[in-house]
PDB file of N, CA and C in Angstrom:
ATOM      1  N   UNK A   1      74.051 139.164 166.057  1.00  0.00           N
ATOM      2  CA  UNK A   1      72.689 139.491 165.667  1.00  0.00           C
ATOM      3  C   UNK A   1      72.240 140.805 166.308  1.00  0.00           C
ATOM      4  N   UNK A   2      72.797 141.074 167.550  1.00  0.00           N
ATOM      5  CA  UNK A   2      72.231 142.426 168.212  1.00  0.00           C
ATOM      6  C   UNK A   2      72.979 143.613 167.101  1.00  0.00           C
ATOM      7  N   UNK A   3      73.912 143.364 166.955  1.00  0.00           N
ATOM      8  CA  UNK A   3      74.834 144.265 166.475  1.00  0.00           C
ATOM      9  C   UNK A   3      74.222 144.856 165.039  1.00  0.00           C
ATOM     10  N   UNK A   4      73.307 143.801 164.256  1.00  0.00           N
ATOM     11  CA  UNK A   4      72.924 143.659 163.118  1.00  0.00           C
ATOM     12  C   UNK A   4      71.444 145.027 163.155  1.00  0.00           C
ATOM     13  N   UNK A   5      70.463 143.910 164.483  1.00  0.00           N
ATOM     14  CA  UNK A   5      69.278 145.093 164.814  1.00  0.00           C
ATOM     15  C   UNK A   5      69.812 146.404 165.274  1.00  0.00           C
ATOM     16  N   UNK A   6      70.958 146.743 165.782  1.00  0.00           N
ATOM     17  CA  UNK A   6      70.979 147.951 166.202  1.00  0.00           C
ATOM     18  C   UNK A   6      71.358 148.976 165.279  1.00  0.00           C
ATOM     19  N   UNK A   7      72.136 148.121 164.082  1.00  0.00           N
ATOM     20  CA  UNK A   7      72.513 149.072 163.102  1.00  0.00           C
ATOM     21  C   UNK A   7      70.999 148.927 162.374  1.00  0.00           C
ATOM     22  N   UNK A   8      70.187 148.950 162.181  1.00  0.00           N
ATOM     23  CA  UNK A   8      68.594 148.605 161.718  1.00  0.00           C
ATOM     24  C   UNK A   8      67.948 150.048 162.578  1.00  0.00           C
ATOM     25  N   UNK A   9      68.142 150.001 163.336  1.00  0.00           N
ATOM     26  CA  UNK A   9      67.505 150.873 163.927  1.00  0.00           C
ATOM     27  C   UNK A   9      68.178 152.469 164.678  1.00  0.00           C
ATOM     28  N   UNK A  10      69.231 152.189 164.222  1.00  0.00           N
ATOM     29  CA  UNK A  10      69.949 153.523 164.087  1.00  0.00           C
ATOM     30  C   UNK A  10      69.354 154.575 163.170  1.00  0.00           C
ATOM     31  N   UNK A  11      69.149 155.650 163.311  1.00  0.00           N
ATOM     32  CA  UNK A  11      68.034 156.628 163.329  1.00  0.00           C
ATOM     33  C   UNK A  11      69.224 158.213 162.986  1.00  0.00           C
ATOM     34  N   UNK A  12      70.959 157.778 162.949  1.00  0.00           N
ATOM     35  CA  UNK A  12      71.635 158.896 163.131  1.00  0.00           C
ATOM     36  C   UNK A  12      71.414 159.654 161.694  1.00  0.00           C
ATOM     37  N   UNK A  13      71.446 159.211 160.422  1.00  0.00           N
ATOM     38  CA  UNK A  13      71.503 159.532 159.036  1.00  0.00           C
ATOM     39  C   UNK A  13      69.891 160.242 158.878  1.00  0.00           C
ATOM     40  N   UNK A  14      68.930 159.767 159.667  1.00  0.00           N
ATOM     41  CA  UNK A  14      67.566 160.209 158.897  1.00  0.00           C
ATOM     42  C   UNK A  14      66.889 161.332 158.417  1.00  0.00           C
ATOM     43  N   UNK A  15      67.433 162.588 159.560  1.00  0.00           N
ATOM     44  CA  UNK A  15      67.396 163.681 159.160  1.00  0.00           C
ATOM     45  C   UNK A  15      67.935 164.346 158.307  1.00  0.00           C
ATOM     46  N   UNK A  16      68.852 163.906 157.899  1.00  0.00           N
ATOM     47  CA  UNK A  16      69.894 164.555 156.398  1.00  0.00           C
ATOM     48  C   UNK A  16      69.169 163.760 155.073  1.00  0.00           C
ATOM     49  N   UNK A  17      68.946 162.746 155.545  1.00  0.00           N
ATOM     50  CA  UNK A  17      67.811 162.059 154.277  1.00  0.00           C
ATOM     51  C   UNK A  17      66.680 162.690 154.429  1.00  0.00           C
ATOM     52  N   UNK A  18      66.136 163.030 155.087  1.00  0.00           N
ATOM     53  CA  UNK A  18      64.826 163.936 154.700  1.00  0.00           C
ATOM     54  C   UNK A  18      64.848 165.580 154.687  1.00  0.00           C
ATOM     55  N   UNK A  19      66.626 165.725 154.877  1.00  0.00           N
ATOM     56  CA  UNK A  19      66.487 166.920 153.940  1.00  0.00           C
ATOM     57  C   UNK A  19      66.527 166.767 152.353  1.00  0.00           C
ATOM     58  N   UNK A  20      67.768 166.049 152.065  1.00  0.00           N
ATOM     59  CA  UNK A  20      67.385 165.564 151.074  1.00  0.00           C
ATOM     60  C   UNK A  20      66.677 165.366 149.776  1.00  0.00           C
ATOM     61  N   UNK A  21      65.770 164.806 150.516  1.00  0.00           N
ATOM     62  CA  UNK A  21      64.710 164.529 150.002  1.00  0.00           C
ATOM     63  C   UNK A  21      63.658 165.796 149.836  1.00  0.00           C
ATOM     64  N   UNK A  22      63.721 166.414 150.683  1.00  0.00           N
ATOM     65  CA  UNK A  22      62.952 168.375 150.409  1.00  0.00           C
ATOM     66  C   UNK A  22      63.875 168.867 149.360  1.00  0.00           C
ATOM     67  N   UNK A  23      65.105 168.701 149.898  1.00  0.00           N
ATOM     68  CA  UNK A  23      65.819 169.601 148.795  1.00  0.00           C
ATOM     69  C   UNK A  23      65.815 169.146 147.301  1.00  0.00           C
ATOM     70  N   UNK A  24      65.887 167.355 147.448  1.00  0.00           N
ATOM     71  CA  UNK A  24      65.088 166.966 145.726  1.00  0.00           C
ATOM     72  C   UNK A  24      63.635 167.645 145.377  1.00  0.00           C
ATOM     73  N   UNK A  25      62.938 167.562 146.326  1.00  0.00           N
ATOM     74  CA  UNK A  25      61.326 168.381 145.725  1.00  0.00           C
ATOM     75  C   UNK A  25      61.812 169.489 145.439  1.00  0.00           C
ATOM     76  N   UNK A  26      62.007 170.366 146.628  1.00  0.00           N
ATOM     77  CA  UNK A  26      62.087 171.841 145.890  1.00  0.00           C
ATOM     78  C   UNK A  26      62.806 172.061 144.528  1.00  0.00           C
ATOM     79  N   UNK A  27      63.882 171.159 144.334  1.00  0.00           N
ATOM     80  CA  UNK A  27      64.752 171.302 142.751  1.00  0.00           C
ATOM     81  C   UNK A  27      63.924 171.264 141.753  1.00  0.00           C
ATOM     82  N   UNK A  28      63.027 169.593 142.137  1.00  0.00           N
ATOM     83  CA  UNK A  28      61.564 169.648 140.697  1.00  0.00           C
ATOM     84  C   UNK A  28      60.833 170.826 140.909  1.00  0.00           C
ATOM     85  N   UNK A  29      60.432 171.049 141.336  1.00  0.00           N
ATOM     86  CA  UNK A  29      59.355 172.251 141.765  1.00  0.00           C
ATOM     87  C   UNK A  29      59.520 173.414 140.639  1.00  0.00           C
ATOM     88  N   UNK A  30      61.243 174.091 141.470  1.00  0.00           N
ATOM     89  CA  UNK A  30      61.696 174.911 140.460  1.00  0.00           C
ATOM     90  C   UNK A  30      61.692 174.792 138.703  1.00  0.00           C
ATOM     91  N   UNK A  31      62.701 173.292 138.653  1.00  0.00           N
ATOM     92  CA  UNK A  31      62.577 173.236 137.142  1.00  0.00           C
ATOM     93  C   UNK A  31      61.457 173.311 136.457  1.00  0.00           C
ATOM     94  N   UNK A  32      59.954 172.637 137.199  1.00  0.00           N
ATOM     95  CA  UNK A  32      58.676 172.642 136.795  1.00  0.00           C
ATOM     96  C   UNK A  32      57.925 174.121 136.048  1.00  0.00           C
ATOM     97  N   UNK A  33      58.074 174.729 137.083  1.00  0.00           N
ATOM     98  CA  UNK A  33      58.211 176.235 137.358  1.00  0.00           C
ATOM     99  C   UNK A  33      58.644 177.223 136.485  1.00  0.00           C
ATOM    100  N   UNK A  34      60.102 176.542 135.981  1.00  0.00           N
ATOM    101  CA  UNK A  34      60.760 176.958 134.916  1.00  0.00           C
ATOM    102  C   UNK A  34      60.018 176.514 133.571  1.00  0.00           C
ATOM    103  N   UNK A  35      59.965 175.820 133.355  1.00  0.00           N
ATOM    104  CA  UNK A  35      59.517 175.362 131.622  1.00  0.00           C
ATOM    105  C   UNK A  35      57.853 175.680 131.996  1.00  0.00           C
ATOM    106  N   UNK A  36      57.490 176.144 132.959  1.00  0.00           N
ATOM    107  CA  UNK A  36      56.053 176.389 132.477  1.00  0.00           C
ATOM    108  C   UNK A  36      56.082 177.415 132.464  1.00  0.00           C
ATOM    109  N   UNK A  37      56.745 178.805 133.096  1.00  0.00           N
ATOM    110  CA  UNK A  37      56.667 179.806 132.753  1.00  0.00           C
ATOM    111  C   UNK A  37      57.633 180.749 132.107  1.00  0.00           C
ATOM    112  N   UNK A  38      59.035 179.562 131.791  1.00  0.00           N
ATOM    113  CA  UNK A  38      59.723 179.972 130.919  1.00  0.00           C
ATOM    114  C   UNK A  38      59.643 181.283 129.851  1.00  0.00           C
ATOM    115  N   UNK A  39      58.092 180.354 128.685  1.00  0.00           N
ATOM    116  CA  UNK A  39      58.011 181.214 127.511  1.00  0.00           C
ATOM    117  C   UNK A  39      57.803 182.149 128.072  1.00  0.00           C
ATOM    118  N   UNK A  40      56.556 182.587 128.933  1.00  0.00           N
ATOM    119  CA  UNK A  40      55.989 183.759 129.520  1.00  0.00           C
ATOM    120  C   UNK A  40      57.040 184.903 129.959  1.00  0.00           C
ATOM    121  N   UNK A  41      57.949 184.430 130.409  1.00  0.00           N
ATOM    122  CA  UNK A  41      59.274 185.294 130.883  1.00  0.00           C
ATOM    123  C   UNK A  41      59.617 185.953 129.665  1.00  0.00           C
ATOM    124  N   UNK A  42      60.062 184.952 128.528  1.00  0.00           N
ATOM    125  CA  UNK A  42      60.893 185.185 127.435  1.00  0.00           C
ATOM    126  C   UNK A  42      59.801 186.187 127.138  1.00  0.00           C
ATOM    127  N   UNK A  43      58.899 185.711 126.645  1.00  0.00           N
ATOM    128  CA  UNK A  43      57.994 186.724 125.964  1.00  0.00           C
ATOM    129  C   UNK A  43      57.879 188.312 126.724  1.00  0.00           C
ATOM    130  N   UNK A  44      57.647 188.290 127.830  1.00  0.00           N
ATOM    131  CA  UNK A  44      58.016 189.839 128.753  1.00  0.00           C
ATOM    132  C   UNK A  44      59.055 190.655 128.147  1.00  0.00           C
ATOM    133  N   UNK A  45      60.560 189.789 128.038  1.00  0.00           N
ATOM    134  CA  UNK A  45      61.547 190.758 127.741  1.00  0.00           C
ATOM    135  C   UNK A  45      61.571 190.886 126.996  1.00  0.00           C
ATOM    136  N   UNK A  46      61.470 190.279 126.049  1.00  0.00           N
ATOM    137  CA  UNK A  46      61.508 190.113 124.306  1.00  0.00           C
ATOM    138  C   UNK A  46      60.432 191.653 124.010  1.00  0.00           C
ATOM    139  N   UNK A  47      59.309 192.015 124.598  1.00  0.00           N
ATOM    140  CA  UNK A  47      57.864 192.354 124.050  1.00  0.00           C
ATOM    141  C   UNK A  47      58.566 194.167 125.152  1.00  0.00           C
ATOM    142  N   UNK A  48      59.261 193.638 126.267  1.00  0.00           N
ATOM    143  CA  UNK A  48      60.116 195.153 126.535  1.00  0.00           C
ATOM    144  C   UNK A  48      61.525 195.578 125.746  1.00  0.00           C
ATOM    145  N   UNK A  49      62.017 194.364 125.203  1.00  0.00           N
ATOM    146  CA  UNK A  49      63.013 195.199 124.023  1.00  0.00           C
ATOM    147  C   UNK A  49      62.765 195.800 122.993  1.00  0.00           C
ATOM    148  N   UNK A  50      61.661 195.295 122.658  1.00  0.00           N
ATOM    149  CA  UNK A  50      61.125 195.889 121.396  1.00  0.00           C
ATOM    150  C   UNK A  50      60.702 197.106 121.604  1.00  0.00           C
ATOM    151  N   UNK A  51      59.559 197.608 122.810  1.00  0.00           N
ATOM    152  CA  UNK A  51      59.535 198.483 123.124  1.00  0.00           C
ATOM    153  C   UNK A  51      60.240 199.722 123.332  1.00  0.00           C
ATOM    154  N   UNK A  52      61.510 199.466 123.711  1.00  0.00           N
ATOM    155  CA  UNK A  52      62.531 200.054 123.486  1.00  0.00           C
ATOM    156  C   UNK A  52      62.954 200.213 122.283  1.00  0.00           C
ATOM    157  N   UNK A  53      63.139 199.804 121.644  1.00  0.00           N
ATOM    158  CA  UNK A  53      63.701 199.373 119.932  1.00  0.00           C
ATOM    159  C   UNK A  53      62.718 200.578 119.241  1.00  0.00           C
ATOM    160  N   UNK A  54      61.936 200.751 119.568  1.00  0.00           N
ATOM    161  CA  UNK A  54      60.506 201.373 119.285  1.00  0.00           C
ATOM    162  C   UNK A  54      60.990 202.601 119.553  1.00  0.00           C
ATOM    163  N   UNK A  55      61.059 203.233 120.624  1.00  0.00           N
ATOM    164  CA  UNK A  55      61.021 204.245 121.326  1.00  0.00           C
ATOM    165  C   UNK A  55      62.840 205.129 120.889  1.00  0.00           C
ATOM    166  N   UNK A  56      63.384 204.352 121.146  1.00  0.00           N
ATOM    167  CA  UNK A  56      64.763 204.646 120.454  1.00  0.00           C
ATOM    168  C   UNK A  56      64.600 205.400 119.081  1.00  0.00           C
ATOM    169  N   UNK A  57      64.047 204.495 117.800  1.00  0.00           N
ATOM    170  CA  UNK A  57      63.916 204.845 116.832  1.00  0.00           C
ATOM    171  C   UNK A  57      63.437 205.960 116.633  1.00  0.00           C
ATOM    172  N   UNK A  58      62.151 206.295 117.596  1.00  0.00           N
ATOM    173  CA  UNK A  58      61.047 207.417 117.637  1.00  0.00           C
ATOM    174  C   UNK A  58      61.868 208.715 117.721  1.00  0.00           C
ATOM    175  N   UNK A  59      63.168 208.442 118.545  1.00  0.00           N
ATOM    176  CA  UNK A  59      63.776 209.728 118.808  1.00  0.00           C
ATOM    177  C   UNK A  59      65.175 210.315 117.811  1.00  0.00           C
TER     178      UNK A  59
END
């Protein structure tokens, strides 16, 4: 039974679980991050190729 509580209260793993566990948040965070400002990105380069596309032609 001691043997049982002590593995109960062994404490060696906890810090790698609560990295872990940051390093799962920060992953959502990012992906979140991603699909919300995804289009906005797309739309930037898309709206500077054209620009180019533009300017090319002009010359």
């Amino acid at each position: 039974m001691k043997k049982l509580m002590a593995w109960f209260k062994d404490e060696e793993g906890q810090g790698m679980v609560e990295y872990g566990l940051l390093i799962g948040l920060i992953a959502v965070v990012v992906v979140v991050a991603l699909l919300v400002l995804g289009p906005r990105i797309r739309d930037m380069f898309q709206s500077a190729a054209d620009n180019l596309t533009t300017a090319a032609a002009a010359t």
